[in-house]
Protein backbone atom coordinates (compact mmCIF):
# COMPACT_ATOMS: atom_id res chain seq x y z
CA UNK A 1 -9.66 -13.95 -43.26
CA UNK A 2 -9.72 -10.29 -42.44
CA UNK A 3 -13.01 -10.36 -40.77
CA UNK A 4 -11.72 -13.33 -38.60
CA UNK A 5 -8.33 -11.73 -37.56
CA UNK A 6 -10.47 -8.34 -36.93
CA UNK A 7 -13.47 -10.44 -34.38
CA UNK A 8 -10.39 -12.13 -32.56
CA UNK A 9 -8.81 -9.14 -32.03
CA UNK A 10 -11.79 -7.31 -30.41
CA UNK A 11 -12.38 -10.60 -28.29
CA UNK A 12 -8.94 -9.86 -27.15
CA UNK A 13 -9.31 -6.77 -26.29
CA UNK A 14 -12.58 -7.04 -24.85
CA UNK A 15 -11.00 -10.05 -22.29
CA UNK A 16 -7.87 -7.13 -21.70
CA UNK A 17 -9.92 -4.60 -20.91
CA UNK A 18 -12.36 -6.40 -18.62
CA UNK A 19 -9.43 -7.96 -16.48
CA UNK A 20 -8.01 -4.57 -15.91
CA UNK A 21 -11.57 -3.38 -14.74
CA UNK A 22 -11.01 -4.83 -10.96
CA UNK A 23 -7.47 -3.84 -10.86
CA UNK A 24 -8.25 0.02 -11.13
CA UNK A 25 -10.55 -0.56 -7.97
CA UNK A 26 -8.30 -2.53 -6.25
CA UNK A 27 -5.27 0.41 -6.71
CA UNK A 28 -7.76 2.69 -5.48
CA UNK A 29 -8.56 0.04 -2.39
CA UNK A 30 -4.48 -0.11 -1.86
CA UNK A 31 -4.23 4.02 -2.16
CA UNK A 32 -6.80 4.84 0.42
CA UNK A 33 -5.69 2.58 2.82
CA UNK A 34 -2.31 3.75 2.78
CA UNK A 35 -3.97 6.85 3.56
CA UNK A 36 -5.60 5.19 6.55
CA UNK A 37 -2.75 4.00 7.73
CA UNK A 38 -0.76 7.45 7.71
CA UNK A 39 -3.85 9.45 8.57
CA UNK A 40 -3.69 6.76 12.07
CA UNK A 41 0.34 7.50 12.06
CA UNK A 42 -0.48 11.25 11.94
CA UNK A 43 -2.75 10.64 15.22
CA UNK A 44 -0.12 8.62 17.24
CA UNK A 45 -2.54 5.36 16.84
CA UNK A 46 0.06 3.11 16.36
CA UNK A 47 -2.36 0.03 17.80
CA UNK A 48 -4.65 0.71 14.55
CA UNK A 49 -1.19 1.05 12.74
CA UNK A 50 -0.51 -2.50 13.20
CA UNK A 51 -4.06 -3.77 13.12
CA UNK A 52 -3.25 -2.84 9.12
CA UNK A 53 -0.58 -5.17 8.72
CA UNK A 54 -0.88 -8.68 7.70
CA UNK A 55 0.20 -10.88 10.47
CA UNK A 56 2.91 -12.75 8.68
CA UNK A 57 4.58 -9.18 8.51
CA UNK A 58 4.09 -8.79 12.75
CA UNK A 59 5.51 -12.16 12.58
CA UNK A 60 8.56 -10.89 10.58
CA UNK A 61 8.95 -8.25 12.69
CA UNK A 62 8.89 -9.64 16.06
CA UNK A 63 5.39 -9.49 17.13
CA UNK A 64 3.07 -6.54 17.84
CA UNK A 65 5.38 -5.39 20.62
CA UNK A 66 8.44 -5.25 18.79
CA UNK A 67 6.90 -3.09 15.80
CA UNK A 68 5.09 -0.77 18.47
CA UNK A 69 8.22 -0.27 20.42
CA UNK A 70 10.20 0.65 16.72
CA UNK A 71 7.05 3.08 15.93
CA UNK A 72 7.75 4.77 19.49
CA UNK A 73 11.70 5.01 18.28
CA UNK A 74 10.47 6.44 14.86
CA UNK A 75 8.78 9.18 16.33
CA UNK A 76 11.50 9.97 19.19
CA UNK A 77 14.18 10.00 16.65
CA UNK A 78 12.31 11.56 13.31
CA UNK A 79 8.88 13.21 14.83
CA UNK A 80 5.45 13.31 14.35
CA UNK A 81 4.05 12.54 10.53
CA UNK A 82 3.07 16.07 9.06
CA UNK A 83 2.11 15.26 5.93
CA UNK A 84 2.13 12.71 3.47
CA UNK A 85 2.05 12.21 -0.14
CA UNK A 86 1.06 8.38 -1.61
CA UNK A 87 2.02 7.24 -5.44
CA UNK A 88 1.45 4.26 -6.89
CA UNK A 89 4.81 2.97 -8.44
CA UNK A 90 3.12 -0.34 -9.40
CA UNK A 91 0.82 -3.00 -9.50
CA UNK A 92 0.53 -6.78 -9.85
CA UNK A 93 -2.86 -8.75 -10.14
CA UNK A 94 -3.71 -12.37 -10.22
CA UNK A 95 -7.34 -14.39 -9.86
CA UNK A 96 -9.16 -10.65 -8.55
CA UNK A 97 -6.31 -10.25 -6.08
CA UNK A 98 -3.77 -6.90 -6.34
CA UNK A 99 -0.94 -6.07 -4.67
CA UNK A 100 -0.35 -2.22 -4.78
CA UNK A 101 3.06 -0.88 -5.08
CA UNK A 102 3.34 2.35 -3.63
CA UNK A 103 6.48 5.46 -3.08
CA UNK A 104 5.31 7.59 -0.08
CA UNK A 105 6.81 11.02 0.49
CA UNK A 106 6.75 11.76 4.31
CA UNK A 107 7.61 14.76 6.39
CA UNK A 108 7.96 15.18 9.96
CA UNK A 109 7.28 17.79 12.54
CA UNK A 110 10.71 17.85 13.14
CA UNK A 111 11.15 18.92 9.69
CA UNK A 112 12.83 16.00 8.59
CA UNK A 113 11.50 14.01 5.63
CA UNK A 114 11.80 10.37 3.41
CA UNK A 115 10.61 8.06 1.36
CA UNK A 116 8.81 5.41 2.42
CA UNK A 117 7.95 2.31 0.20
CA UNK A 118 4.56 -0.15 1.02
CA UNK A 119 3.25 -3.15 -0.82
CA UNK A 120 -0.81 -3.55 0.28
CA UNK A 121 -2.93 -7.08 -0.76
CA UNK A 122 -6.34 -6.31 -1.64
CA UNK A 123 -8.31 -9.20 -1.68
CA UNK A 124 -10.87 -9.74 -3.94
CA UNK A 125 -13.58 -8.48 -1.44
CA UNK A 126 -11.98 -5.33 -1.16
CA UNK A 127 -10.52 -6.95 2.02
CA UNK A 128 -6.74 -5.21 2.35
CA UNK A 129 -3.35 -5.73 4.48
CA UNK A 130 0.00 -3.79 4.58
CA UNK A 131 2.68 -6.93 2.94
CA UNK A 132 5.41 -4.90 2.87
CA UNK A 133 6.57 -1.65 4.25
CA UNK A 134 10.04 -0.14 4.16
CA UNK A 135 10.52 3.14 6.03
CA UNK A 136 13.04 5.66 4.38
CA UNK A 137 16.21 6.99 6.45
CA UNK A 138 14.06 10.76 7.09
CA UNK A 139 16.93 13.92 6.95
């Protein structure tokens, strides 16, 4: 009986551990993209900005116009991005697919800073989009 309970256990955690294996790549996918995306804020490329973000969040937003005229209003009322500092606040995976949580701690030329919040979908290709992003009120 022992021997049984002890071989189901280790199949257990042999299935655990082996679903968890793509969702450490795919938190790395969601981090560096993030990066991409504020390393192309940093720059003033707001065009590759949205290129980032799936297009049911353009949709949401207005359209590619819309979110490129609120980037312009971002940076006349906040500043340039100075620097940037990405955590991962969570994680949710399903069938090879994650969708990184992530806190981002932002500071602005103008000396102002925030919190900004972002949800990325990495597909299981490594394919990725912004979801979700929620820019915090910078002071």
């Amino acid at each position: 009986m022992k021997k049984k309970l002890a071989v189901f256990i280790m199949i257990v955690l042999m299935f655990t551990l082996l679903s968890g294996c793509g969702t450490s790549e795919n938190s790395d996918v969601g981090k560096e993209y993030a990066s991409r995306y504020y390393s192309s804020f940093v720059e003033n490329d707001y065009v590759k900005c949205i290129s980032m973000f799936h297009e049911s969040l353009i949709e949401n937003a207005g359209g590619s116009d819309a979110v490129l005229t609120m980037f312009n209003q971002m940076d006349q009322s906040w500043g340039n991005v100075k620097e940037y500092d990405i955590k991962q606040t969570g994680f949710y995976s399903s069938g090879g697919e994650t969708d990184v949580e992530l806190s981002i701690d932002v500071t602005y030329d103008t000396g102002k800073s925030g919190t900004d919040t972002m949800t990325i979908w990495v597909l299981k290709d490594g394919t990725a989009y912004i979801t979700e992003i929620s820019t915090g009120q910078p002071e």
